[in-house]
N, C-alpha and C. Protein backbone atom coordinates (compact mmCIF):
# COMPACT_ATOMS: atom_id res chain seq x y z
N UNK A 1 -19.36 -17.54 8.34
CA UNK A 1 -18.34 -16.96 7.50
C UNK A 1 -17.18 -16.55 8.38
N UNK A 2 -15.44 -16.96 8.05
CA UNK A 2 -15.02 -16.72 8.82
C UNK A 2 -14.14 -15.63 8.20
N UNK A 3 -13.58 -14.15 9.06
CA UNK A 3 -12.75 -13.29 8.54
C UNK A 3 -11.48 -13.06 8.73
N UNK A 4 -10.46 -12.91 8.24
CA UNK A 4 -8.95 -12.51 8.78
C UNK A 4 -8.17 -11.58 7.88
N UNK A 5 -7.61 -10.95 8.52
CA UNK A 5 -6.61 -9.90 8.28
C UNK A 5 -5.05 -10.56 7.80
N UNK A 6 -4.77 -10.65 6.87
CA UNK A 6 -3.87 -11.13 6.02
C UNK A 6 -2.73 -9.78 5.52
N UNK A 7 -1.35 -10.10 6.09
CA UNK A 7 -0.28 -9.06 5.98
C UNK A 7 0.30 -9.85 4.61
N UNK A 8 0.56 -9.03 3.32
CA UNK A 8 1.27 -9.72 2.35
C UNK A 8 2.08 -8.70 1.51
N UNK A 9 3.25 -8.78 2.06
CA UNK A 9 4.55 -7.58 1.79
C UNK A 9 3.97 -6.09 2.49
N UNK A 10 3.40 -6.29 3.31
CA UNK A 10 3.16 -5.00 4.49
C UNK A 10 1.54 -4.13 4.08
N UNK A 11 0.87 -5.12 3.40
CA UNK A 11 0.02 -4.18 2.76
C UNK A 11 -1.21 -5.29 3.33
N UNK A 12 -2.19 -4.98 4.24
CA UNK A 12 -3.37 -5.89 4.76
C UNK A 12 -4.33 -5.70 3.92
N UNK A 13 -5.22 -7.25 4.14
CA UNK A 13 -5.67 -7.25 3.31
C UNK A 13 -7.22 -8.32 4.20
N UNK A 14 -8.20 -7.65 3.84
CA UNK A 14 -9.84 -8.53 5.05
C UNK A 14 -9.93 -9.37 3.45
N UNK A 15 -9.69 -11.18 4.39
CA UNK A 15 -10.24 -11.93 4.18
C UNK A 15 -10.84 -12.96 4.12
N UNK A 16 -12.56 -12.77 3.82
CA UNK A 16 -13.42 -13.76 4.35
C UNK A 16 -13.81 -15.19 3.51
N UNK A 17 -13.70 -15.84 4.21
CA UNK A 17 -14.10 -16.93 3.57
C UNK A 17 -15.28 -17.74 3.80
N UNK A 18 -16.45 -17.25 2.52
CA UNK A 18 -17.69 -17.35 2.19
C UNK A 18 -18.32 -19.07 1.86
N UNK A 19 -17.25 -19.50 1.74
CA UNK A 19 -18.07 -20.80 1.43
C UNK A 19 -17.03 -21.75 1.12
N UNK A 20 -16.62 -22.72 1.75
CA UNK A 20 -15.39 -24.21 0.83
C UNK A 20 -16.30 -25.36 0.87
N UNK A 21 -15.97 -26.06 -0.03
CA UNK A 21 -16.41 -27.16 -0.14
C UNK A 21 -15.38 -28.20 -1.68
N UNK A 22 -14.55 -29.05 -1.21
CA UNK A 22 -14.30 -29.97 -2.46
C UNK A 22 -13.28 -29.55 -3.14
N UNK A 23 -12.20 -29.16 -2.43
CA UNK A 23 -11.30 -28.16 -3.15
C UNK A 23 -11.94 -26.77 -3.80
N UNK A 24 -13.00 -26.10 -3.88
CA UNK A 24 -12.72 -25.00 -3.97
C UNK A 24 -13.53 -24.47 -3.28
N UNK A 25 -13.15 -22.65 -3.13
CA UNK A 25 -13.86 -22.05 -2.61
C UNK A 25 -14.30 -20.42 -2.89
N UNK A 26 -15.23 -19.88 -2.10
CA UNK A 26 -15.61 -18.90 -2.17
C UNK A 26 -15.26 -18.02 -0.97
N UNK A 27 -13.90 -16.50 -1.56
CA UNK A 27 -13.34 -15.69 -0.76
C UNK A 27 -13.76 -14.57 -1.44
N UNK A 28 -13.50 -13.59 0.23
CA UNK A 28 -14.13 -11.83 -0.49
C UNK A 28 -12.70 -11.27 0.11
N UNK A 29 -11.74 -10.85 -0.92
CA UNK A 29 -10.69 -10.11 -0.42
C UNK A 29 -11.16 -8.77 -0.89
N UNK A 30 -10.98 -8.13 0.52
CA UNK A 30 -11.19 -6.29 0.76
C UNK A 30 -12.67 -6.24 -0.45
N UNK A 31 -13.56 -6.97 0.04
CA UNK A 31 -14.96 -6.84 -0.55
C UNK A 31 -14.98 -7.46 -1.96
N UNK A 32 -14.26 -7.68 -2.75
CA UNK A 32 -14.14 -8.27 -4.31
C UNK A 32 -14.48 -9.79 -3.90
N UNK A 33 -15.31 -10.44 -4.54
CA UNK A 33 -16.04 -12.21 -4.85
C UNK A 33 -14.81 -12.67 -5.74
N UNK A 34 -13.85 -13.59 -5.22
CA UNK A 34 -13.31 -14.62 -6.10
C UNK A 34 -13.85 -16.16 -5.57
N UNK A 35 -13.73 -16.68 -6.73
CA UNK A 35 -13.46 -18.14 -6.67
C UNK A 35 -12.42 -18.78 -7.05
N UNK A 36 -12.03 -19.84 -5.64
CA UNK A 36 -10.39 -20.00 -5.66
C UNK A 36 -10.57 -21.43 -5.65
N UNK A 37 -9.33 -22.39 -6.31
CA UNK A 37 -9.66 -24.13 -6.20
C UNK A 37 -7.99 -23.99 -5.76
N UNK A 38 -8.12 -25.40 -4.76
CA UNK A 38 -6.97 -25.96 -4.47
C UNK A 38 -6.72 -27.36 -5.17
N UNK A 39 -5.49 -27.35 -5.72
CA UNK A 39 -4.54 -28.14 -6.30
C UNK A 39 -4.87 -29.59 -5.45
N UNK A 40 -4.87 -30.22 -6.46
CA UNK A 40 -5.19 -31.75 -5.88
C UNK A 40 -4.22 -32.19 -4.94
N UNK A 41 -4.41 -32.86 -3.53
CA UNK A 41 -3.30 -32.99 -2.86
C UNK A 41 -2.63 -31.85 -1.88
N UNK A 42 -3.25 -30.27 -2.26
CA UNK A 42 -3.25 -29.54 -1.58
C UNK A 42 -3.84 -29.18 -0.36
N UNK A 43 -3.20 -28.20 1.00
CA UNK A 43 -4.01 -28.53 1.83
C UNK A 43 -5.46 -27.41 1.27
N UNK A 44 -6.51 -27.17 2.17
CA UNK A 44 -7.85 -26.34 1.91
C UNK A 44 -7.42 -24.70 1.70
N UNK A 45 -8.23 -23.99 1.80
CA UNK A 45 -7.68 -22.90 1.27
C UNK A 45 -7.58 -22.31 3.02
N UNK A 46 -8.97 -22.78 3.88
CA UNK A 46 -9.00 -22.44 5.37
C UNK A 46 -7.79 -23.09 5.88
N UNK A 47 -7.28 -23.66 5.53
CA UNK A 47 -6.30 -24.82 6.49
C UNK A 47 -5.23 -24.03 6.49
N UNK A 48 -4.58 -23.02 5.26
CA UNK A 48 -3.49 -22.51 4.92
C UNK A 48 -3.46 -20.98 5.85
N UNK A 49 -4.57 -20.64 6.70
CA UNK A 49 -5.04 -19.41 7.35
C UNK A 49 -5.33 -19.86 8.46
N UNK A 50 -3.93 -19.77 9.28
CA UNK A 50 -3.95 -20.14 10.94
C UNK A 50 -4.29 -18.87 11.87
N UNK A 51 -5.25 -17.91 11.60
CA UNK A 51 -5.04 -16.73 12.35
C UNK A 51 -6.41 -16.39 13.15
N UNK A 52 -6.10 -15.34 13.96
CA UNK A 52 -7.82 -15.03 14.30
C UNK A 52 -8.70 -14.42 13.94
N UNK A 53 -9.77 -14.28 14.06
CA UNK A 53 -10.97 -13.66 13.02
C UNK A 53 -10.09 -12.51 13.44
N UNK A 54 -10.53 -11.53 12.22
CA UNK A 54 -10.40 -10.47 12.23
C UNK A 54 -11.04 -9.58 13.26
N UNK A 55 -11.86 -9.56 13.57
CA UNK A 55 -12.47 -8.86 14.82
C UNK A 55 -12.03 -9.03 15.96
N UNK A 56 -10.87 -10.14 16.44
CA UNK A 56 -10.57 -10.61 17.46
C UNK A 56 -8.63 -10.43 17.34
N UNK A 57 -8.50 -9.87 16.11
CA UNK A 57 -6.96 -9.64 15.74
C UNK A 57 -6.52 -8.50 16.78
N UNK A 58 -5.07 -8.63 17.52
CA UNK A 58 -4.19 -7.90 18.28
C UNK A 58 -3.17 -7.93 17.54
N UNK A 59 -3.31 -6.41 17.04
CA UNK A 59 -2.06 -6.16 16.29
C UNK A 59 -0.68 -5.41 17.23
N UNK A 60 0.24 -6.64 16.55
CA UNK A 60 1.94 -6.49 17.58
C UNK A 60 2.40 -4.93 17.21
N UNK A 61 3.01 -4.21 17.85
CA UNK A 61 3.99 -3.15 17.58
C UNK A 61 4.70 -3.85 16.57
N UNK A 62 4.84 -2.30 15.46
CA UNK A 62 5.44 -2.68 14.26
C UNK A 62 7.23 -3.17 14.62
N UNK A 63 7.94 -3.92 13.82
CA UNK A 63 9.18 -4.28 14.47
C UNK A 63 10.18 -3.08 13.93
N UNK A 64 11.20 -3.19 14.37
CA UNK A 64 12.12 -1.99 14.66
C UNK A 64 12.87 -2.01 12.82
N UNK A 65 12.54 -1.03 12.16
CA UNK A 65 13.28 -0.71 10.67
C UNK A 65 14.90 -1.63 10.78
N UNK A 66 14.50 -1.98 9.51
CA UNK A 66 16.00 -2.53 9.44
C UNK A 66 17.00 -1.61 8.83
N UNK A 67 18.18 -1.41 8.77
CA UNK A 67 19.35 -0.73 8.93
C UNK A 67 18.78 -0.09 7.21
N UNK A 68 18.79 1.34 7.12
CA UNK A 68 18.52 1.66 5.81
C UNK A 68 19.52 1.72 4.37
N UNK A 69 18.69 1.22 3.54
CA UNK A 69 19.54 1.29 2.30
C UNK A 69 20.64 2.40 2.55
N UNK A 70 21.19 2.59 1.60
CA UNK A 70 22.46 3.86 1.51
C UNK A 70 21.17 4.70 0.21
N UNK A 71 21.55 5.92 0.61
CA UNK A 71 20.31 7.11 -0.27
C UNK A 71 21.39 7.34 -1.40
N UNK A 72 20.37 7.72 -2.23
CA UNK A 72 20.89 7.61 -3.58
C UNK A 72 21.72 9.33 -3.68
N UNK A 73 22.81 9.57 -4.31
CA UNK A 73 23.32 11.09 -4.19
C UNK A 73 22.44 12.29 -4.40
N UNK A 74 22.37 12.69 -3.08
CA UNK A 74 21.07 14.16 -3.65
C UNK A 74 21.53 14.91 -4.50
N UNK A 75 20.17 14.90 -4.81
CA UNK A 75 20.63 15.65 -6.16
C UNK A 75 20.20 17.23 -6.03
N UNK A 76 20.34 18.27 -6.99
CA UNK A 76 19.62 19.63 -6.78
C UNK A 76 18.83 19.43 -6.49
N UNK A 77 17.80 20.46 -6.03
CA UNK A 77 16.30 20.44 -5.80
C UNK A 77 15.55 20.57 -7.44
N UNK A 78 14.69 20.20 -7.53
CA UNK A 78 14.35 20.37 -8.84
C UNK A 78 13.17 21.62 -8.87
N UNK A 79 13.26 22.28 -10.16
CA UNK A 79 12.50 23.54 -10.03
C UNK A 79 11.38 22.97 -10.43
N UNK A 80 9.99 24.18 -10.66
CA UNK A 80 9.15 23.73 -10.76
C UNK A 80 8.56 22.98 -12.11
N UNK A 81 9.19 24.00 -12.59
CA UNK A 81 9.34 23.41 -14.10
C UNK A 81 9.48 22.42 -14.66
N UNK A 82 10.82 21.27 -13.73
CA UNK A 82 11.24 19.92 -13.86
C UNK A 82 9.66 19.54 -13.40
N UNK A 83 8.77 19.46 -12.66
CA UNK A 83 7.71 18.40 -12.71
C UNK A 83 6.60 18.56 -13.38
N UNK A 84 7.09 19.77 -14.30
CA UNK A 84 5.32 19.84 -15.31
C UNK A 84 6.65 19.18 -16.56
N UNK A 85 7.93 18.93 -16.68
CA UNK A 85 8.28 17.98 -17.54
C UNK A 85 7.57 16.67 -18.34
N UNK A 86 8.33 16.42 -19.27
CA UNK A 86 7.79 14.97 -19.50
C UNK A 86 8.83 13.94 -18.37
N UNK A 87 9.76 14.30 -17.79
CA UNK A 87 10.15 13.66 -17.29
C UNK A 87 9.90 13.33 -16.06
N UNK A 88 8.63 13.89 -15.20
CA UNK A 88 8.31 14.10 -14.18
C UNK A 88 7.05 12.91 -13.98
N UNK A 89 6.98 12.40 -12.74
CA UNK A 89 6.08 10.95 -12.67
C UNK A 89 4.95 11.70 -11.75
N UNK A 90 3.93 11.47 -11.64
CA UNK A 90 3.27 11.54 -10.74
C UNK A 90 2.39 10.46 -9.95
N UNK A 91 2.39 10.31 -8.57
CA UNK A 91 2.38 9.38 -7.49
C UNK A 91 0.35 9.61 -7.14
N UNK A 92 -0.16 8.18 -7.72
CA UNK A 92 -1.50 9.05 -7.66
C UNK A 92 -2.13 8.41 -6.73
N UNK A 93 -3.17 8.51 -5.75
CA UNK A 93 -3.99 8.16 -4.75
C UNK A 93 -4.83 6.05 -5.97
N UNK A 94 -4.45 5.42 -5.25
CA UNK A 94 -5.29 4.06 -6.10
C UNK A 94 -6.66 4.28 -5.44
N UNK A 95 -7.35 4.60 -5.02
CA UNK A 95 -8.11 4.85 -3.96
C UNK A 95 -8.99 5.70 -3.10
N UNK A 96 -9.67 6.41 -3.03
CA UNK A 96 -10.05 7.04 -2.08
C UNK A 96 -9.76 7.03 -0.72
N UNK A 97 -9.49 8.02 0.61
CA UNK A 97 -8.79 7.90 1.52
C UNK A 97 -8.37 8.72 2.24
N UNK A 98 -7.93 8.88 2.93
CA UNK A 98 -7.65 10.10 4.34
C UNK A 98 -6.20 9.85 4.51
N UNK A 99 -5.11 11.26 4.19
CA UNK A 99 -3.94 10.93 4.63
C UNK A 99 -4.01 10.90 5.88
N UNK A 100 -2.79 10.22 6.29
CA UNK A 100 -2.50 9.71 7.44
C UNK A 100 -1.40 10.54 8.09
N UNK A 101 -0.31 10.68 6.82
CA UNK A 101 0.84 10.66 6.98
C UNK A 101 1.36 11.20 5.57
N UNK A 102 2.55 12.41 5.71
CA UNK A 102 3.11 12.55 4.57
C UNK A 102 4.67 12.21 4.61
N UNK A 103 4.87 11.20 4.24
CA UNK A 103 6.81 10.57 4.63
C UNK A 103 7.47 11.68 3.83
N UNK A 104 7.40 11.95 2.71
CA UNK A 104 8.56 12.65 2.12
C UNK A 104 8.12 14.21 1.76
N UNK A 105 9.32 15.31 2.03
CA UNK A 105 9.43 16.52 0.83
C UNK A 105 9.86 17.08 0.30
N UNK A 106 9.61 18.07 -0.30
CA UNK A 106 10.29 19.02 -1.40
C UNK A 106 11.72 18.69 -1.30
N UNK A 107 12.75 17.78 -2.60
CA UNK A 107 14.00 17.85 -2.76
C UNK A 107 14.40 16.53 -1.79
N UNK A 108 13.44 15.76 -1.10
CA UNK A 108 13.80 14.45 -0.71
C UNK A 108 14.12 13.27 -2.14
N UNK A 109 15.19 12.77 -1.98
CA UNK A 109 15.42 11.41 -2.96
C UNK A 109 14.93 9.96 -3.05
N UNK A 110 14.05 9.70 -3.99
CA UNK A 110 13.45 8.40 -3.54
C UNK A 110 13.63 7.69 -4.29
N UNK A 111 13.46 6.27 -4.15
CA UNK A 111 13.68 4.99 -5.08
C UNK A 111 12.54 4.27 -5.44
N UNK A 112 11.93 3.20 -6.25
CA UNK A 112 11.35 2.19 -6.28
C UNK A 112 10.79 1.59 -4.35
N UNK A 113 9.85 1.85 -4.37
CA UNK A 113 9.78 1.31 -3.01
C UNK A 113 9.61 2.11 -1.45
N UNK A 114 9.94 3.30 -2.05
CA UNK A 114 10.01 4.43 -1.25
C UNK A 114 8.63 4.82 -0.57
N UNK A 115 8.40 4.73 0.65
CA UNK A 115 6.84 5.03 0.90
C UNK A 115 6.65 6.73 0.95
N UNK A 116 5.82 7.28 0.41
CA UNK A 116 5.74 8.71 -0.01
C UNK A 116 4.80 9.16 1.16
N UNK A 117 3.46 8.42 1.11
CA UNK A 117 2.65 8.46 1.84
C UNK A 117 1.53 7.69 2.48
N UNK A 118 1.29 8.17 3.81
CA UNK A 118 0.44 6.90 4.54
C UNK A 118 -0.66 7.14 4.57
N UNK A 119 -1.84 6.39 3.90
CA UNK A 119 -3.33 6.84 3.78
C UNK A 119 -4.26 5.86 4.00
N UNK A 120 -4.95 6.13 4.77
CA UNK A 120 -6.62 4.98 5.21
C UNK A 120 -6.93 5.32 4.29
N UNK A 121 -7.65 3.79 3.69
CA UNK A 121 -8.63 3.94 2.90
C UNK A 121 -9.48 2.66 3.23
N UNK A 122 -10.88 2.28 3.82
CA UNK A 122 -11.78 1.51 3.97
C UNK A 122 -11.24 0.49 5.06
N UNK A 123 -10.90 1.69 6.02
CA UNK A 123 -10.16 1.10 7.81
C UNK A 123 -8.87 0.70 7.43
N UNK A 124 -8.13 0.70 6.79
CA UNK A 124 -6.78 0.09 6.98
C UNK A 124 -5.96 1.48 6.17
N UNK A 125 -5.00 1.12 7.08
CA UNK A 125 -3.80 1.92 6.46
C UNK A 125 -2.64 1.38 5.38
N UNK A 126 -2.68 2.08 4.05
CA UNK A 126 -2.25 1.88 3.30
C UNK A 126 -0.83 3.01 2.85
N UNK A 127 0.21 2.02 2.59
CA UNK A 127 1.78 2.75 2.32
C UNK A 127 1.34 2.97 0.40
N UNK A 128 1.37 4.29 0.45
CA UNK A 128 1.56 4.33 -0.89
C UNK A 128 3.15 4.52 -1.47
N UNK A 129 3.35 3.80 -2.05
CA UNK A 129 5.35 3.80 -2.44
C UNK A 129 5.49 4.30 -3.90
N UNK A 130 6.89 4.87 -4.29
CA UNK A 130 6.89 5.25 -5.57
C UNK A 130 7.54 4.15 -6.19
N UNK A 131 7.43 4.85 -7.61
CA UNK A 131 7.47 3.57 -8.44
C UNK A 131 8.48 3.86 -8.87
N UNK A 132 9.41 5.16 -8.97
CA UNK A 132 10.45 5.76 -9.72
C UNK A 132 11.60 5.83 -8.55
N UNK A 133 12.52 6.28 -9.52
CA UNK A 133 14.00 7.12 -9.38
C UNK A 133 13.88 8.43 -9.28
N UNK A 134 14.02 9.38 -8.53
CA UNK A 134 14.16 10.27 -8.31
C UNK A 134 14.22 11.52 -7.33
N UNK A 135 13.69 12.91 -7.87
CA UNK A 135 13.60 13.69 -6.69
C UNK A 135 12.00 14.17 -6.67
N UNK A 136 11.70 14.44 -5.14
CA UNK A 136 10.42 14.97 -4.93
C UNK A 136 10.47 16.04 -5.08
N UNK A 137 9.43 16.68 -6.35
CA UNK A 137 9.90 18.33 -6.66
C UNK A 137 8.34 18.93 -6.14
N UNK A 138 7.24 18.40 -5.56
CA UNK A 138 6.23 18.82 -5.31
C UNK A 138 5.32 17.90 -4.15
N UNK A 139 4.90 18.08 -3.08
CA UNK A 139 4.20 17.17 -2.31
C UNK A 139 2.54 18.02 -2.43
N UNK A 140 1.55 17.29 -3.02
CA UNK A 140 0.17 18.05 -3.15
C UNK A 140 -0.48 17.69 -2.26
N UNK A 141 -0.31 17.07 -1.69
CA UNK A 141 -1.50 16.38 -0.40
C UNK A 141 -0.63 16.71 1.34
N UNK A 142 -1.63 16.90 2.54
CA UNK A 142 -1.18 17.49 3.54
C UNK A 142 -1.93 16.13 4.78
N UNK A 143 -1.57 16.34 5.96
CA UNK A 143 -1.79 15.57 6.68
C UNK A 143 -3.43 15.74 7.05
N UNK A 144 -4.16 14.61 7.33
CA UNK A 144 -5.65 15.14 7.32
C UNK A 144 -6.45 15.20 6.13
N UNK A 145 -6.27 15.50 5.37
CA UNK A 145 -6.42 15.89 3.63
C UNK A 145 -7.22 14.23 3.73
N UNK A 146 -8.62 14.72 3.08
CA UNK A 146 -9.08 13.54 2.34
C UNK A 146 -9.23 13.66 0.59
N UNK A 147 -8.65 12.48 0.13
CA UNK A 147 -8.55 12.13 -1.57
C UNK A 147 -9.27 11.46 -2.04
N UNK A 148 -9.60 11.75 -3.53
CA UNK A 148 -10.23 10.62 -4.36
C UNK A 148 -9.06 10.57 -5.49
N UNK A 149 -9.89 8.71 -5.57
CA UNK A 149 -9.38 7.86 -6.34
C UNK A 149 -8.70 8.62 -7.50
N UNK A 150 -7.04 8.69 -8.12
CA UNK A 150 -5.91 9.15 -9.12
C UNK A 150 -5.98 10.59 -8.33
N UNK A 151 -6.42 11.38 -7.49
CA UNK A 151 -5.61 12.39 -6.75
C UNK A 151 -4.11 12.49 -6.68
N UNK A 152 -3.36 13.85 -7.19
CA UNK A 152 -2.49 13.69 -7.51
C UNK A 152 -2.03 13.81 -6.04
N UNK A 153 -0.72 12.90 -5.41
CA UNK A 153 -0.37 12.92 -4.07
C UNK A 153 1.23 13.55 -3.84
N UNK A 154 2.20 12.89 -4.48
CA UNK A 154 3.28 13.56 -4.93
C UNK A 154 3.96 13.71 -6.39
N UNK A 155 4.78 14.70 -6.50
CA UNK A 155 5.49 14.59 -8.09
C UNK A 155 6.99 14.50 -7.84
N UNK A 156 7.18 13.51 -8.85
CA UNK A 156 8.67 12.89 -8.57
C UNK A 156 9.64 13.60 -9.39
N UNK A 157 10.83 14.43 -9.68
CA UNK A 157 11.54 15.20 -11.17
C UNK A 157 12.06 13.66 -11.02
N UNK A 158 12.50 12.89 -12.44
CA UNK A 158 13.30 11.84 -12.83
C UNK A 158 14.44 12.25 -13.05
């Protein structure tokens, strides 16, 4: 069985490949059983995964941030009140996991995409990003802090 560590939009992902034969095959991404077929004429599903087993992966220094968006106009800080709103989102753990890292707080402005916070969960480190517009009116989780799965992590005022 062979394994690899697969980067796809910054988010890794272990995967082994359990069995090919005939155009299709049998993969375990991050432990889940799919069965995958390649398109007639296509290359194999191994052929398309030039990398090294995972156990044997040297991971490069991350590359240097590219020049940042322009931040959206801060806005007030939002009281507390704004995040027990209906208008208020909350940013929830997908997962079980150990923060790592808390990127944003109280009265920081974030967008779609915004990484809030950095959390292992089952050896890899995972960017949790928001999904909204807005301001961070509450950060519930601390560095170290271990979560379960929909743990509330941050609250966004919209």
């Amino acid at each position: 069985m062979s394994s690899y560590d697969i980067v796809i939009d910054g988010t890794t992902f272990v995967v082994e490949i359990v069995s090919e034969s005939e155009g299709r095959a049998t993969v375990r991404v991050n432990g889940v059983t799919h069965q995958v077929q390649t398109p007639v004429g296509a290359p194999a599903p191994v052929a398309a995964v030039r990398s090294a087993p995972a156990s044997d992966v040297v991971r490069p220094a991350a590359p240097a941030p590219a020049a940042p968006a322009p931040a959206p106009a801060p806005a007030p800080a939002p009281s507390a009140a704004s995040c027990a709103s209906v208008d208020g989102e909350a940013i929830l753990a997908p997962m079980p996991g150990h923060i790592l890292e808390v990127m944003v707080k109280e009265g920081d402005a974030v967008v779609p995409g915004t990484t809030v916070v950095l959390m292992e969960a089952m050896k890899m480190e995972n960017e949790i990003k928001s999904h909204v517009t807005g301001t961070v009116c509450a950060v519930k989780v601390g560095k170290g802090q271990t979560v379960g799965v929909n743990d509330v992590l941050v609250l966004i005022a919209a």
